[in-house]
N, C-alpha and C. Protein backbone atom coordinates (compact mmCIF):
# COMPACT_ATOMS: atom_id res chain seq x y z
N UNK A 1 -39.26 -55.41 -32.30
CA UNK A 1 -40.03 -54.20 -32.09
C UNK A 1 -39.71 -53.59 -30.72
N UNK A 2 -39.22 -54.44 -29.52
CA UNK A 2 -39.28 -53.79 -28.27
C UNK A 2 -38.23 -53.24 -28.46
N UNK A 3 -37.38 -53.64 -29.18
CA UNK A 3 -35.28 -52.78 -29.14
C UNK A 3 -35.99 -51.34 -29.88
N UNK A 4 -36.87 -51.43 -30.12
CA UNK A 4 -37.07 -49.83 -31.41
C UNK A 4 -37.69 -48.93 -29.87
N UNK A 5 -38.77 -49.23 -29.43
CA UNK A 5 -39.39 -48.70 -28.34
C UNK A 5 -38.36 -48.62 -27.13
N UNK A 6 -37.27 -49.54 -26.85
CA UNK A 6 -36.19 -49.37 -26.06
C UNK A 6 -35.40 -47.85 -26.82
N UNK A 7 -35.06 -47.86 -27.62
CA UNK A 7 -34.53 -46.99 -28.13
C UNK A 7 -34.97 -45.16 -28.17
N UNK A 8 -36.15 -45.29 -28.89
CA UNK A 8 -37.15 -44.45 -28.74
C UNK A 8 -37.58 -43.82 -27.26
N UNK A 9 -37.30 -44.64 -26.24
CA UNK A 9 -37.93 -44.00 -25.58
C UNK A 9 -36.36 -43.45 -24.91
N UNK A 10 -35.33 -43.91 -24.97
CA UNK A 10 -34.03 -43.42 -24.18
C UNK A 10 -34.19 -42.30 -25.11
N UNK A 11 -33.90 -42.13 -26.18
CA UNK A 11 -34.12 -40.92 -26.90
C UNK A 11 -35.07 -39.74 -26.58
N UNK A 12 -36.27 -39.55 -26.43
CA UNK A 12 -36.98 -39.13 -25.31
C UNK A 12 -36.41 -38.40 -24.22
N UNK A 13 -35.99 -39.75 -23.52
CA UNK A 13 -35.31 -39.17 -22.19
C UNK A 13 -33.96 -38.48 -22.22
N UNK A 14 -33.30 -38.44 -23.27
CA UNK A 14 -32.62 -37.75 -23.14
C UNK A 14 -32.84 -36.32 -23.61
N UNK A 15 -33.67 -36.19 -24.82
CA UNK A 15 -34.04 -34.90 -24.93
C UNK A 15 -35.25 -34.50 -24.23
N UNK A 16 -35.36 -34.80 -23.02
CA UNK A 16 -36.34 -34.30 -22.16
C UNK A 16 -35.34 -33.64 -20.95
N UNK A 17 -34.55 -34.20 -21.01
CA UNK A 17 -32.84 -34.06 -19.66
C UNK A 17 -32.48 -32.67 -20.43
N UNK A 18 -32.16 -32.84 -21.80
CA UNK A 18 -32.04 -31.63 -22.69
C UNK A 18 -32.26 -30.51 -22.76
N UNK A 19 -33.80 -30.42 -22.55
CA UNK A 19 -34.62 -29.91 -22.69
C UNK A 19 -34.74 -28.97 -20.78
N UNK A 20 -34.87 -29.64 -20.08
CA UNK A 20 -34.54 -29.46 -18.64
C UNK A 20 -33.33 -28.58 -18.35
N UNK A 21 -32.42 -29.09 -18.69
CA UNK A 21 -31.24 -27.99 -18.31
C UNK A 21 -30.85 -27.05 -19.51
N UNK A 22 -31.36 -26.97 -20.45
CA UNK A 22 -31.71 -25.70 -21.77
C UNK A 22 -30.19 -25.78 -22.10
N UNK A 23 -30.23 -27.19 -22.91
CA UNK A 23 -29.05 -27.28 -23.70
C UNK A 23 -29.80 -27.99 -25.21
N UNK A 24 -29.28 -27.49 -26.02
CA UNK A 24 -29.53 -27.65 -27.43
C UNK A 24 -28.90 -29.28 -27.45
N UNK A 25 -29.64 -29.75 -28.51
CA UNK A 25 -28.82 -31.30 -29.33
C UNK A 25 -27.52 -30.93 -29.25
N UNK A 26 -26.18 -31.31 -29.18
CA UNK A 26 -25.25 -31.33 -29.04
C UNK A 26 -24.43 -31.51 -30.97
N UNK A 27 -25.33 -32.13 -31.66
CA UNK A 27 -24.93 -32.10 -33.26
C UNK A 27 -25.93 -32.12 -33.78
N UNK A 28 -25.42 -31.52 -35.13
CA UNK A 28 -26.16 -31.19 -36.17
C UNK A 28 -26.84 -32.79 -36.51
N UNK A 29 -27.86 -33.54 -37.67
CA UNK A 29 -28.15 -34.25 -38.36
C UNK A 29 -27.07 -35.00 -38.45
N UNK A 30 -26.92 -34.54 -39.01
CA UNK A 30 -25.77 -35.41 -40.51
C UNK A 30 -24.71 -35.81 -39.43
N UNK A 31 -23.90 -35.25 -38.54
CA UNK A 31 -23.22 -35.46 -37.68
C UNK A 31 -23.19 -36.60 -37.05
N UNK A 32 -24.23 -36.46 -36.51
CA UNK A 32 -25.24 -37.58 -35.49
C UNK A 32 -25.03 -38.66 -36.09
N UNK A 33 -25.37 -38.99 -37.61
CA UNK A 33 -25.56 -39.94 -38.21
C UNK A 33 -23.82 -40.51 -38.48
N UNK A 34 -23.24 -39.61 -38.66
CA UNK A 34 -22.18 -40.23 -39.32
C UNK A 34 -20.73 -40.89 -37.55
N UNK A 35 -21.63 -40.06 -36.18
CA UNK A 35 -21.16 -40.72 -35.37
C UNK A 35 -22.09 -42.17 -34.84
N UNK A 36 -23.19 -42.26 -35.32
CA UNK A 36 -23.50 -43.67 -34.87
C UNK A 36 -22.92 -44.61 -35.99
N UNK A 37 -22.83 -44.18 -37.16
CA UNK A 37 -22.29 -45.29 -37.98
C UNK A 37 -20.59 -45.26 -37.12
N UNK A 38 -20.17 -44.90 -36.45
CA UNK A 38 -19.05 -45.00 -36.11
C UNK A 38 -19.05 -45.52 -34.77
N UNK A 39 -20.09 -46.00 -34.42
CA UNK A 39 -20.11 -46.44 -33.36
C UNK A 39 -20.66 -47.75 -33.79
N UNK A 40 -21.79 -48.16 -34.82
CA UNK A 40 -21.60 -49.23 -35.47
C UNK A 40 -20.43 -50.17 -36.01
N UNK A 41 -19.27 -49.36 -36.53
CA UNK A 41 -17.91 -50.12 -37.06
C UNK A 41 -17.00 -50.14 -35.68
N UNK A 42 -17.53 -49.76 -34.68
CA UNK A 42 -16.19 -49.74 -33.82
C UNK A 42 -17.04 -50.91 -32.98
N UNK A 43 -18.43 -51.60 -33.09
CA UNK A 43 -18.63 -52.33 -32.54
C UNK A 43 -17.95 -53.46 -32.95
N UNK A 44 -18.03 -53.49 -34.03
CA UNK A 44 -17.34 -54.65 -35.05
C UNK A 44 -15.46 -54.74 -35.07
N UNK A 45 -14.75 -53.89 -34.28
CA UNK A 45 -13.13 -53.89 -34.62
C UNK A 45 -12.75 -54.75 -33.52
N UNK A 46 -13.54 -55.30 -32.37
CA UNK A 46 -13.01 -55.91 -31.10
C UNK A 46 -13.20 -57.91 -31.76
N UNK A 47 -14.48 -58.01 -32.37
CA UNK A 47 -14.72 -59.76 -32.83
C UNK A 47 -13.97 -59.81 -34.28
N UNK A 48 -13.75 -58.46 -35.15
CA UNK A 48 -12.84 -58.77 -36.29
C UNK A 48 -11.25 -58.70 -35.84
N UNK A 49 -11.21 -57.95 -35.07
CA UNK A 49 -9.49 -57.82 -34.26
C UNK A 49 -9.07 -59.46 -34.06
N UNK A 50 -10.36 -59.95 -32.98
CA UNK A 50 -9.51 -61.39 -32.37
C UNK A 50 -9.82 -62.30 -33.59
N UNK A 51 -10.38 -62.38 -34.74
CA UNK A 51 -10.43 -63.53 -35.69
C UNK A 51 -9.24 -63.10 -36.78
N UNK A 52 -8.92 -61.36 -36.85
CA UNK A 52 -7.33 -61.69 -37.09
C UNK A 52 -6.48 -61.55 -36.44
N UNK A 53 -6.23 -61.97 -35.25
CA UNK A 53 -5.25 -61.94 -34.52
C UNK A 53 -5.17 -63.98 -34.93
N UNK A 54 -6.33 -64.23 -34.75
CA UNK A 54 -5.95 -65.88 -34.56
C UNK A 54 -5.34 -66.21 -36.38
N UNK A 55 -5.35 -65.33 -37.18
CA UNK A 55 -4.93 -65.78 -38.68
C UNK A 55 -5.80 -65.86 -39.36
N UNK A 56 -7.04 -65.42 -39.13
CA UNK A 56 -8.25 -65.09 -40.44
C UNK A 56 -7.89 -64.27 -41.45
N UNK A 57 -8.14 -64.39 -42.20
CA UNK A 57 -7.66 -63.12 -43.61
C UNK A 57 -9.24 -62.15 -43.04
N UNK A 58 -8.61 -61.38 -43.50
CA UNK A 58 -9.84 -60.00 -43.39
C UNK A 58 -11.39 -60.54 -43.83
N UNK A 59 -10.95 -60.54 -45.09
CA UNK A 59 -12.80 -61.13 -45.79
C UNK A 59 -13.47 -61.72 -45.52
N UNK A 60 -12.54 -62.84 -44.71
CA UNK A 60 -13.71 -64.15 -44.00
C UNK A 60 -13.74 -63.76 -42.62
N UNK A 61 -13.28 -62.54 -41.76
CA UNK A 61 -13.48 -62.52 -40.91
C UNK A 61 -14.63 -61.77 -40.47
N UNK A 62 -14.65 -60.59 -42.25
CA UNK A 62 -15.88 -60.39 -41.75
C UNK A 62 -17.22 -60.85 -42.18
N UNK A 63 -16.66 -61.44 -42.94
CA UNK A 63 -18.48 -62.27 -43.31
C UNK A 63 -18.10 -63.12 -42.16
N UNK A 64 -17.64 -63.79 -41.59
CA UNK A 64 -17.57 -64.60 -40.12
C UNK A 64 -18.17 -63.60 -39.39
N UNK A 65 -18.43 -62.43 -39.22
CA UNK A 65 -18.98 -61.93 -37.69
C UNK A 65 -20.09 -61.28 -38.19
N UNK A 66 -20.57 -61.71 -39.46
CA UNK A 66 -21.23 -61.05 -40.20
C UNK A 66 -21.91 -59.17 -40.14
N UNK A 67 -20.53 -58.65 -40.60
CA UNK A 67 -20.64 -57.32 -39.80
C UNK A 67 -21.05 -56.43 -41.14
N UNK A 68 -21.12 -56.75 -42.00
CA UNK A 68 -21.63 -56.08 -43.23
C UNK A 68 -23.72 -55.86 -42.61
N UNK A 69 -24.36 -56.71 -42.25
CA UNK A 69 -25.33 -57.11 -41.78
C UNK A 69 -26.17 -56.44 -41.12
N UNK A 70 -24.58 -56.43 -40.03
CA UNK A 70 -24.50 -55.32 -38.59
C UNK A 70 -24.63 -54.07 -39.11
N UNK A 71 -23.73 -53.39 -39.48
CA UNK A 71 -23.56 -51.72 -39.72
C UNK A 71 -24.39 -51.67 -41.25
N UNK A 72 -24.69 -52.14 -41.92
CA UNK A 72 -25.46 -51.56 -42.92
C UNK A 72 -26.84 -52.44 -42.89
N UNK A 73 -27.56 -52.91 -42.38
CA UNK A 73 -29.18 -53.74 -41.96
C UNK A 73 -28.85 -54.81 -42.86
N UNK A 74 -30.43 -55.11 -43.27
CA UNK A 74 -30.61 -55.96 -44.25
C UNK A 74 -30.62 -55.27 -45.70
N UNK A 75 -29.85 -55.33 -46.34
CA UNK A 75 -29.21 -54.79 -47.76
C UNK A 75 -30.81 -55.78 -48.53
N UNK A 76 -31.60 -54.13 -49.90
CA UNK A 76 -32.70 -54.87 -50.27
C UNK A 76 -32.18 -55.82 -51.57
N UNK A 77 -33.06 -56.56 -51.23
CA UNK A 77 -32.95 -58.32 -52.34
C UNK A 77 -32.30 -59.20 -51.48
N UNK A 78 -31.17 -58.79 -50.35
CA UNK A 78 -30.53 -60.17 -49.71
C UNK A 78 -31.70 -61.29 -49.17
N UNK A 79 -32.11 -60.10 -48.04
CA UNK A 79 -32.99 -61.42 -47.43
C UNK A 79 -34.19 -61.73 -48.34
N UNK A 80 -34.66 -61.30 -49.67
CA UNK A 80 -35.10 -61.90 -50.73
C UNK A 80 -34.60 -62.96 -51.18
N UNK A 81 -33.48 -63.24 -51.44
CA UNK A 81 -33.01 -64.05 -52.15
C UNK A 81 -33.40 -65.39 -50.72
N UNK A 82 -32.74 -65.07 -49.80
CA UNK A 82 -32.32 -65.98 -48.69
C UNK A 82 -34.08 -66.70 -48.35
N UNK A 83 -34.91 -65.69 -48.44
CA UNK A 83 -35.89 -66.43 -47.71
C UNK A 83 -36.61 -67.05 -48.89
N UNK A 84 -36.49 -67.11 -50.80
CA UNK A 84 -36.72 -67.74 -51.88
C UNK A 84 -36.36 -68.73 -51.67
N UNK A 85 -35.11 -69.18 -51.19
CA UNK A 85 -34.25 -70.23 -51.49
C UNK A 85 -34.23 -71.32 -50.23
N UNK A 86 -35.00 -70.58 -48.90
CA UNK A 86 -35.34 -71.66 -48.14
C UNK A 86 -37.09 -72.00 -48.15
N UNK A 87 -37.81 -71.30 -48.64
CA UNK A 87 -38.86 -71.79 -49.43
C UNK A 87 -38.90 -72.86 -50.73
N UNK A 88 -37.79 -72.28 -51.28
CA UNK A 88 -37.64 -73.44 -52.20
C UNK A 88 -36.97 -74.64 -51.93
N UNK A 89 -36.51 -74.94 -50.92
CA UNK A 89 -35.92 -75.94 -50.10
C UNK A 89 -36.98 -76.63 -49.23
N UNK A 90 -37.91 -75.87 -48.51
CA UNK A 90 -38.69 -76.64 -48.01
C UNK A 90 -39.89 -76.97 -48.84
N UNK A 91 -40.04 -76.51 -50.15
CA UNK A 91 -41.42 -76.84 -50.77
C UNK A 91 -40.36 -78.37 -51.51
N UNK A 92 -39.60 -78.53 -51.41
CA UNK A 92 -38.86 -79.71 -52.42
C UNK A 92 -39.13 -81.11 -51.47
């Protein structure tokens, strides 16, 4: 919860800085969105780069840095399944 309120509030401050020197958002919506997802996958090209540089095949490198996770959250039913199956592990 504090990374959301960390977030939220830089956001704020920047459109308050914005707002101060009478400059508009700099992009549209959709824009915005489609440069943070790009800033999401480019977080991920530096720990998938060095696991194939060392000879990982692609697929396991990225479920190794688990970057599906990263740039798209928790996908719904995964952590369903995941938190069934360690309930059902610890009720055994």
């Amino acid at each position: 919860m504090k990374i959301y309120l960390l977030s939220l509030c830089a956001g704020i401050l920047v459109g308050v800085i914005y707002s101060l020197l009478n400059v508009r958002s700099p992009a549209p919506p959709l824009v915005a969105l489609v440069g943070l997802l790009g800033i999401l996958v480019g977080e991920q090209l530096i720990p998938v780069g060095k696991q194939l540089l060392a000879g990982t095949g692609l697929v396991v490198a990225w479920n190794e840095e688990k970057c599906a996770q990263h740039i798209f959250g928790a996908l719904p039913g995964r952590d369903n399944k995941a938190t069934q199956a360690a309930k059902t592990e610890t009720n055994s």
